[in-house]
C-alpha atoms as a PDB file:
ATOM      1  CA  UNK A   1     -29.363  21.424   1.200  1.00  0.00           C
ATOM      2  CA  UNK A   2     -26.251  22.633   2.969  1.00  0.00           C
ATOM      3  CA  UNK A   3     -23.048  23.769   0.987  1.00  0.00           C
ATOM      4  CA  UNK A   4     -20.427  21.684   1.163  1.00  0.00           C
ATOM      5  CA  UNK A   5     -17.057  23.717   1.260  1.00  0.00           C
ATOM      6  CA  UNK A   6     -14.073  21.222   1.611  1.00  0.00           C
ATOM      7  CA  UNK A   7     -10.663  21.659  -0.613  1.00  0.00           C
ATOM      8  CA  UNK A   8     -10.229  17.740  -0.017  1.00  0.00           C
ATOM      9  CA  UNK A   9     -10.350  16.959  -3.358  1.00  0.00           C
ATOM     10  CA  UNK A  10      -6.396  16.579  -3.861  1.00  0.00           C
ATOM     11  CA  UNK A  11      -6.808  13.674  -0.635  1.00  0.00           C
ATOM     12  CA  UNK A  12      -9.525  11.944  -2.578  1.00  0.00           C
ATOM     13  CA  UNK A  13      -7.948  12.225  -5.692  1.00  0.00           C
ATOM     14  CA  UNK A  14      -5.384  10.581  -4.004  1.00  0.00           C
ATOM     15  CA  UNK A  15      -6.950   7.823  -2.166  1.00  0.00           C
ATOM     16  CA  UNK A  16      -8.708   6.922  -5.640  1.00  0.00           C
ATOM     17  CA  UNK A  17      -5.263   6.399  -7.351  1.00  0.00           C
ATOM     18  CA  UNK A  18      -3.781   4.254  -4.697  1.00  0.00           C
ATOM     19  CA  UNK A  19      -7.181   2.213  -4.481  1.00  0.00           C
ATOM     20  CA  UNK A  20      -6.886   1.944  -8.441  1.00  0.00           C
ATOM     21  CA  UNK A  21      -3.456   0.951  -8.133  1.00  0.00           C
ATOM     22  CA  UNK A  22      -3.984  -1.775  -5.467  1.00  0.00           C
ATOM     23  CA  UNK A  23      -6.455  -3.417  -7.717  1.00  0.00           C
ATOM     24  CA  UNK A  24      -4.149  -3.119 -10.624  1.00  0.00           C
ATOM     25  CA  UNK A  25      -1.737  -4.855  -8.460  1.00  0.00           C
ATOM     26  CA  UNK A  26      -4.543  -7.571  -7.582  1.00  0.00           C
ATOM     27  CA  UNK A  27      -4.797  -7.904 -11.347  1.00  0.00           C
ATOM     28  CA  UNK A  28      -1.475  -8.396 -12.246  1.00  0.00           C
ATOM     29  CA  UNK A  29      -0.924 -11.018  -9.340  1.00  0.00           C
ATOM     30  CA  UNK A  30      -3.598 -13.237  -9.854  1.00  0.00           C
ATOM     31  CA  UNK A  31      -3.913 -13.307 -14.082  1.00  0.00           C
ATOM     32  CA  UNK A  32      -0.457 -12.403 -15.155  1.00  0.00           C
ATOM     33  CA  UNK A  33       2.113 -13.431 -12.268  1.00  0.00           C
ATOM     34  CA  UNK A  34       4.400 -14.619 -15.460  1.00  0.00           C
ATOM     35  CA  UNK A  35       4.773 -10.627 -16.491  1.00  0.00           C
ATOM     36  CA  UNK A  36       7.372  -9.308 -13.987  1.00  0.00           C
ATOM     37  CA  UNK A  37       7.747 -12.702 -11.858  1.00  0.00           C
ATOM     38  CA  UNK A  38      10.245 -11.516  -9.241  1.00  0.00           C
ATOM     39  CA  UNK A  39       8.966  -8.082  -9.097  1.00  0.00           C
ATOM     40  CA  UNK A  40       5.146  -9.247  -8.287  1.00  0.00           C
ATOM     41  CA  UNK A  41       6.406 -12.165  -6.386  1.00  0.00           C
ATOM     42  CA  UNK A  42       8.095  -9.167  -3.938  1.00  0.00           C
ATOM     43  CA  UNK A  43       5.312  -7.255  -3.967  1.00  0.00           C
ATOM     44  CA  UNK A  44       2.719  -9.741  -3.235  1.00  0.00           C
ATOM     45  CA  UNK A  45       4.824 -11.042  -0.065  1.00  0.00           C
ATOM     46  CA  UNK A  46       4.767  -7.773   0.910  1.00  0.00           C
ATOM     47  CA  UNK A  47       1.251  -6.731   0.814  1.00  0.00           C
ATOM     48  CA  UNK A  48       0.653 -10.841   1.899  1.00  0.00           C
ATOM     49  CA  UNK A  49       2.139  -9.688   5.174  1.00  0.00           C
ATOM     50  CA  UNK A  50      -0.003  -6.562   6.291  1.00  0.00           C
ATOM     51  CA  UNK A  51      -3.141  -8.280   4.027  1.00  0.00           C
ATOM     52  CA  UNK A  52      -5.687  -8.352   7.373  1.00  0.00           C
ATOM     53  CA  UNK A  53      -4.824  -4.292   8.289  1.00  0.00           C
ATOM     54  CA  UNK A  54      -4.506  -3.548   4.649  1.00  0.00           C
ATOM     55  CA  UNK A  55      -7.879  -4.952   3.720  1.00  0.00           C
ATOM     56  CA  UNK A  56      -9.149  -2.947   6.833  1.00  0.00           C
ATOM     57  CA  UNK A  57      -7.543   0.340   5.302  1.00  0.00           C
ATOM     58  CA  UNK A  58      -9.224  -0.029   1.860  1.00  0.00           C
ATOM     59  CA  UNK A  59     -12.729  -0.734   3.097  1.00  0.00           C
ATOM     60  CA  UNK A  60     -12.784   2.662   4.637  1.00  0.00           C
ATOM     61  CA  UNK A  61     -11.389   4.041   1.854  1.00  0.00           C
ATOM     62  CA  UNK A  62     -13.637   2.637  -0.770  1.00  0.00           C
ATOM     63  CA  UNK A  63     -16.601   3.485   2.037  1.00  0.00           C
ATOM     64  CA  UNK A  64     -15.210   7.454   2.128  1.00  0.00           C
ATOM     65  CA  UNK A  65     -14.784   7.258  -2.073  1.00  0.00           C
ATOM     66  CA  UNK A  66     -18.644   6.358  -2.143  1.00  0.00           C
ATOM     67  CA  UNK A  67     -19.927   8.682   0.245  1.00  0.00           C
ATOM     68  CA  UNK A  68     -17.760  11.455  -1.114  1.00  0.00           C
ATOM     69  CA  UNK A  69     -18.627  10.416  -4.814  1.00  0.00           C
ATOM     70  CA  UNK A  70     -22.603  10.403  -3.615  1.00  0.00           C
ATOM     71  CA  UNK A  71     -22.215  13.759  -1.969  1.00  0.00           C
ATOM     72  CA  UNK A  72     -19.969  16.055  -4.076  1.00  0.00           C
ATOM     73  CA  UNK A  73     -21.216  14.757  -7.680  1.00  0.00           C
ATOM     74  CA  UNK A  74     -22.606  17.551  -8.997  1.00  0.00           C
ATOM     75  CA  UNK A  75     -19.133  19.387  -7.988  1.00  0.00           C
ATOM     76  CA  UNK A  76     -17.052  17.761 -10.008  1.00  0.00           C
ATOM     77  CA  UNK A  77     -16.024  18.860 -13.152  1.00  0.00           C
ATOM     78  CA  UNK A  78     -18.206  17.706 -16.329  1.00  0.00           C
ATOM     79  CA  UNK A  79     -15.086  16.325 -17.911  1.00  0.00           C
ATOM     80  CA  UNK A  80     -13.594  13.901 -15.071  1.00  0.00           C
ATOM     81  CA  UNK A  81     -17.658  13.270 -13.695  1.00  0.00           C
ATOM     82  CA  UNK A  82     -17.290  10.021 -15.613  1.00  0.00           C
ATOM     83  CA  UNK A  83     -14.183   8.670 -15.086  1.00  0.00           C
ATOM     84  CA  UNK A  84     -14.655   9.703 -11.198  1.00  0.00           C
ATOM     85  CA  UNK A  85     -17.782   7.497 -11.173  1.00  0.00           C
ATOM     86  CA  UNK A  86     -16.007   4.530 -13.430  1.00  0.00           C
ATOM     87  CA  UNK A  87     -12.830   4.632 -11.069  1.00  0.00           C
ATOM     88  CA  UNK A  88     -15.275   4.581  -7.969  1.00  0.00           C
ATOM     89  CA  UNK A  89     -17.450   1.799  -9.364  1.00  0.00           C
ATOM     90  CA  UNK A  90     -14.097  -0.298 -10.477  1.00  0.00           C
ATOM     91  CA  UNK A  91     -12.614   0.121  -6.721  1.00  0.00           C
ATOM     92  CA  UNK A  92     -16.048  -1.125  -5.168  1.00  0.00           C
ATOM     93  CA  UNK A  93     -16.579  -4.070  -7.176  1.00  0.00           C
ATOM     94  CA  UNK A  94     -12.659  -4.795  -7.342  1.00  0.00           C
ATOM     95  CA  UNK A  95     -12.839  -4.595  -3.393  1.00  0.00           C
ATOM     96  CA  UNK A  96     -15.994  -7.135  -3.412  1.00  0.00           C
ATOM     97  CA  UNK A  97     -13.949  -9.316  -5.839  1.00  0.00           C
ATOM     98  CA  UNK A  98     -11.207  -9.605  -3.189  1.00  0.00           C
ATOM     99  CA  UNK A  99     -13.032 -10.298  -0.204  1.00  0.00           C
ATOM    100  CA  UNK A 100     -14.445 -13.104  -2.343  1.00  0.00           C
ATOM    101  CA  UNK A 101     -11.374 -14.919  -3.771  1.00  0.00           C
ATOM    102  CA  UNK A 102      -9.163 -14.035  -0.183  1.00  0.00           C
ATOM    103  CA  UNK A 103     -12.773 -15.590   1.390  1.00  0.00           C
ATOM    104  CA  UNK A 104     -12.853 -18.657  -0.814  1.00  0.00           C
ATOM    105  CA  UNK A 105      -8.955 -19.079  -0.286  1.00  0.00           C
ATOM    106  CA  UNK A 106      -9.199 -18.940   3.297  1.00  0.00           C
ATOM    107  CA  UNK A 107     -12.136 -21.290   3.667  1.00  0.00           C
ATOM    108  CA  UNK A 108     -10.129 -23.973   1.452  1.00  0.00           C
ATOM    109  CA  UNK A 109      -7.379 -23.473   3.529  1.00  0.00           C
ATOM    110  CA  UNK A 110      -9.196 -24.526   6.880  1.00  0.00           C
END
């Protein structure tokens, strides 16, 4: 198999954080809105606005994790291997989650 040479790892590093951190903020809005009312309140009207693109934005993202989780595996260091593939695995099924409840809210909305 072909070597892959890429120094990308600080981008997907990155792109795992923020996907962690937009579930996290999933989390927090729809089983503790009471922690941090007017601060999640903001934030959710915020993210309510763009939801369409933003939903757009993290299914590529969690689709590039994946791939980049399935083809760099063995290059990752021992020590962070497992929490790579947790953190993966917790943005994928968060993402599923999502589309689910944002599904099931839309379709009682119509």
């Amino acid at each position: 198999m072909a070597e892959l040479k890429s120094n990308n790892s600080r981008q997907i590093a990155l792109v795992l954080w923020l996907m962690l951190t937009l579930n996290l903020v999933f989390i927090w809005t729809k089983f503790f809105p009471n922690i941090g009312e007017d601060f999640i309140t903001w934030l959710d009207n915020g993210l309510e606005s763009i939801r369409v693109p933003l939903t757009i934005v993290e299914f590529i993202a969690i689709g590039t994790l994946f791939v980049d989780l399935v083809m760099r595996y063995d290059s990752v260091s021992k020590k962070l291997r497992t929490l790579h593939v947790i953190g993966v695995g917790i943005c994928v099924c968060g993402f599923i989650f999502k589309a689910f409840i944002f599904f099931l809210h839309s379709a009682y909305l119509s």
